[in-house]
Structures are given as structure tokens and as C-alpha cells.
C-alpha atoms as a PDB file:
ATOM      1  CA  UNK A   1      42.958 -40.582  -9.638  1.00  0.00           C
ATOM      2  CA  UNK A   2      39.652 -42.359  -9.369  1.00  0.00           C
ATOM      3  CA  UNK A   3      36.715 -41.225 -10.127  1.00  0.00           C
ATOM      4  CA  UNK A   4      34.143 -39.640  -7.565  1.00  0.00           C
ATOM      5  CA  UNK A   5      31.236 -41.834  -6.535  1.00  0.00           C
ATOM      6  CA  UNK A   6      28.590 -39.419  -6.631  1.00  0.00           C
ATOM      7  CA  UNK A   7      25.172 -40.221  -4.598  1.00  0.00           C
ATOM      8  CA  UNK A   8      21.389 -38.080  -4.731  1.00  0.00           C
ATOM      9  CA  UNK A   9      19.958 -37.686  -1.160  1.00  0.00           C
ATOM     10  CA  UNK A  10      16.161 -37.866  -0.745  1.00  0.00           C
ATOM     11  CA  UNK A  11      13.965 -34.767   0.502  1.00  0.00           C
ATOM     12  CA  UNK A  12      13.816 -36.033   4.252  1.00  0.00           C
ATOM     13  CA  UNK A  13      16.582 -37.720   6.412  1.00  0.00           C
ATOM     14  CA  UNK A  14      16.466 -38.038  10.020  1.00  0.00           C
ATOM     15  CA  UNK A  15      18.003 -40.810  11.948  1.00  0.00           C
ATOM     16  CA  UNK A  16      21.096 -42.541  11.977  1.00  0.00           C
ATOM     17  CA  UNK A  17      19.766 -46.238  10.948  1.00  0.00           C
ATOM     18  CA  UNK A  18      18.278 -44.356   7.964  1.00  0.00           C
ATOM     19  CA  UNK A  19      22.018 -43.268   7.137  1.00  0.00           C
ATOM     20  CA  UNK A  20      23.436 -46.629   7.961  1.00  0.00           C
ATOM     21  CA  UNK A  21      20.539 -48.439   5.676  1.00  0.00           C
ATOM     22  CA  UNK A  22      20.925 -45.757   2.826  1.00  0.00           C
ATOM     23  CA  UNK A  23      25.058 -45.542   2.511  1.00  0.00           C
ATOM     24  CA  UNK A  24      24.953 -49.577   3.048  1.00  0.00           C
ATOM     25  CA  UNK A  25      25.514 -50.394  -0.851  1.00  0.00           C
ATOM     26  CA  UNK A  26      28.215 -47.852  -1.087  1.00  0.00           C
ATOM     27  CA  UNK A  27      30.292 -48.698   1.829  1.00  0.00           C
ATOM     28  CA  UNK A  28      32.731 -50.463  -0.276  1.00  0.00           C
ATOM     29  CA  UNK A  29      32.785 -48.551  -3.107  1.00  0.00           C
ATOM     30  CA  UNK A  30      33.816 -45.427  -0.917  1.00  0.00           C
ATOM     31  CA  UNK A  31      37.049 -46.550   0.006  1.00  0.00           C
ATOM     32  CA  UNK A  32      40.077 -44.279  -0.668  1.00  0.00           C
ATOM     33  CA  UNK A  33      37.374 -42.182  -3.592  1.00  0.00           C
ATOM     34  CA  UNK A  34      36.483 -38.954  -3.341  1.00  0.00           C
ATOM     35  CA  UNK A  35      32.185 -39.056  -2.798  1.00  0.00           C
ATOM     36  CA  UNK A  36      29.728 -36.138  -3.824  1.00  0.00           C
ATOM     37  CA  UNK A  37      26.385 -36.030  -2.066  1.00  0.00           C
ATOM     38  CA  UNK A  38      23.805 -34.158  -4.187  1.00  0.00           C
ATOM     39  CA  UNK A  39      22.045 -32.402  -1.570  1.00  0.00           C
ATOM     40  CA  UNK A  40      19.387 -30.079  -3.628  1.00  0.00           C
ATOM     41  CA  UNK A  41      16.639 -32.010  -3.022  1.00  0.00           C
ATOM     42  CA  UNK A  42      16.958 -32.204   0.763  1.00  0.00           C
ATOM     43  CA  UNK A  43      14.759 -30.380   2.734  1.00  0.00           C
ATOM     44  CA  UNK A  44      15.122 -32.064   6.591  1.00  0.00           C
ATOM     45  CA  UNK A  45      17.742 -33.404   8.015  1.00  0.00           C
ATOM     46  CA  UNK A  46      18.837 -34.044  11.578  1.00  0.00           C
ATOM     47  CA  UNK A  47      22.298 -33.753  13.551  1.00  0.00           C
ATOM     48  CA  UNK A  48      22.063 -37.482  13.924  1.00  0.00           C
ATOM     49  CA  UNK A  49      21.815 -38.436  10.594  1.00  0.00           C
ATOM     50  CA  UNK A  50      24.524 -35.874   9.207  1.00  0.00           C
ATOM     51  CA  UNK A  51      27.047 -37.488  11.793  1.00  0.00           C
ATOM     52  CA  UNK A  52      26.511 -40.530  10.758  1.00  0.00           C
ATOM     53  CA  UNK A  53      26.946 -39.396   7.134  1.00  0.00           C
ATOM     54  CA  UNK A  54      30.481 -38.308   8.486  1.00  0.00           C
ATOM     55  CA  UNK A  55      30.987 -41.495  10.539  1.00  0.00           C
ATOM     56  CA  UNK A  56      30.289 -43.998   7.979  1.00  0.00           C
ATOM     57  CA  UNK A  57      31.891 -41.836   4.591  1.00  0.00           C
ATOM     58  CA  UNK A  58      35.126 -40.374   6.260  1.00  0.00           C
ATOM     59  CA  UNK A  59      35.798 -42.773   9.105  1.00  0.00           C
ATOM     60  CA  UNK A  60      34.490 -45.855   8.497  1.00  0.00           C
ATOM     61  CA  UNK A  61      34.835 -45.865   4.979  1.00  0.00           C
ATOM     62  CA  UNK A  62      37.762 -44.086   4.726  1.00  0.00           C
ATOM     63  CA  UNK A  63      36.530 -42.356   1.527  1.00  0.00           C
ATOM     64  CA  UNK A  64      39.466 -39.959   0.695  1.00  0.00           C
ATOM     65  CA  UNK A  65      36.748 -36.743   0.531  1.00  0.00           C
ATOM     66  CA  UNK A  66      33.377 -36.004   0.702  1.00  0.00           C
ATOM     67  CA  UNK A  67      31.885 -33.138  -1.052  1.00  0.00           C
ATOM     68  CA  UNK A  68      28.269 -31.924  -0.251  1.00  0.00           C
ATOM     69  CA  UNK A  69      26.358 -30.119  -3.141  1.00  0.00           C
ATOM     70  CA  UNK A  70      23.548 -27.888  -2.836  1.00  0.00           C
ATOM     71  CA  UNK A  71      23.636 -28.859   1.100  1.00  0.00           C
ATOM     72  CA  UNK A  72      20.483 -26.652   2.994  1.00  0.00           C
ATOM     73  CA  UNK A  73      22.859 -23.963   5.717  1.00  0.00           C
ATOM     74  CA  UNK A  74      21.664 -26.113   8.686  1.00  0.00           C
ATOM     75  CA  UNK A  75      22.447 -29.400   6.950  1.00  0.00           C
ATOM     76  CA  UNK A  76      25.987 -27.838   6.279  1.00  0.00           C
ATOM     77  CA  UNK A  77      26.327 -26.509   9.859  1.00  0.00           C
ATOM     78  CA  UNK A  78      26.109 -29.974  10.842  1.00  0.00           C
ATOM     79  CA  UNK A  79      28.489 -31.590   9.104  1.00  0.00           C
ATOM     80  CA  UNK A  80      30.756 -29.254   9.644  1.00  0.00           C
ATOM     81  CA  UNK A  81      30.827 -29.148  13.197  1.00  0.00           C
ATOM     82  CA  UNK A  82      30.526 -33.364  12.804  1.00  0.00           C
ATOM     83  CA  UNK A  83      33.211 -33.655  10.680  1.00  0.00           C
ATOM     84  CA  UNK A  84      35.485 -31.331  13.113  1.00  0.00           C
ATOM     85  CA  UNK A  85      34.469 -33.227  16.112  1.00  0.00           C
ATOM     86  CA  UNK A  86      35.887 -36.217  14.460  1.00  0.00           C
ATOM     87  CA  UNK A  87      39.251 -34.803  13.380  1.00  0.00           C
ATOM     88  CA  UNK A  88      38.304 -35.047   8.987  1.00  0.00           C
ATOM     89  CA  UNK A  89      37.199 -31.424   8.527  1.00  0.00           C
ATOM     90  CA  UNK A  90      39.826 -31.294   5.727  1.00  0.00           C
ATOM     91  CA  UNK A  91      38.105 -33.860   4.179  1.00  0.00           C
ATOM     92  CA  UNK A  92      35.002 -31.985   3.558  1.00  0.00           C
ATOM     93  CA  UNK A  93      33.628 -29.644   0.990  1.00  0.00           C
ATOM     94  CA  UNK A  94      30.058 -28.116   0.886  1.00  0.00           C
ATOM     95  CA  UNK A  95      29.216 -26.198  -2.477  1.00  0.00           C
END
């Protein structure tokens, strides 16, 4: 089993360039690995953003799970309704 590629997001996120520009070094290193995103210090986030989280990690990347940490309720709300839009909701975890 690999190990999980674990990633810190910043207090404010918003659009979905920002997601594209801040997941762009990881894109390869996500493939077929679980990924943690350490959530605690987020404060803002947008629906945008959080799908494209989704998008890129569990589609595009085809990282085998994605486990948010520490995720603020709304921030959670959106990825889960993201993530079950796209047909990965099994592949998601918020602690």
C-alpha cells in the first residue's frame, strides 16, 4: 500500500484556477494514492474551488481516496455533494 500524499490548505480558497494552480505539482504524484488535505487552517472556501478539488484529485488524477481533515461544515457540504455529483463519493472521507 502506498503511502498517503498528504497536502496543508491555506486560510482562503476561492476559485477554480486557484485549485488548478495549487494541486498542479501534485497531479502526478496523486495517482492511484490515497491524499489527505489538512483543512484546519481554512477559513473560506467556495463551491467552485471544492469541485475542482474533487475534479482534479478523484477524476482527473485518479487518486485512489481523498481524505479531508479538519474541513470547516460548509467546506465539507461541498465536497460532498461535489464528489456525489461526480459518481466518487466512496472515495471521500472528511474527519
Amino acid at each position: 500500500m502506498s503511502t498517503s500524499l498528504l497536502e496543508v490548505m491555506p486560510e482562503r480558497v476561492g476559485s477554480r484556477r486557484q485549485a488548478r494552480e495549487m494541486l498542479e505539482g501534485v497531479l502526478g504524484l496523486a495517482r492511484d494514492r490515497p491524499v489527505t488535505l489538512d483543512c484546519s487552517a481554512l477559513a473560506v472556501s467556495t463551491p467552485s474551488f471544492t469541485d475542482e478539488l474533487i475534479l482534479i484529485l478523484l477524476i482527473e488524477a485518479r487518486a485512489r481516496h481523498l481524505t479531508l481533515l479538519g474541513a470547516p461544515s460548509r467546506t465539507a457540504e461541498f465536497a460532498l455533494r461535489s464528489a456525489e455529483l461526480r459518481g466518487v463519493a466512496d472515495k471521500l472521507t472528511i474527519e
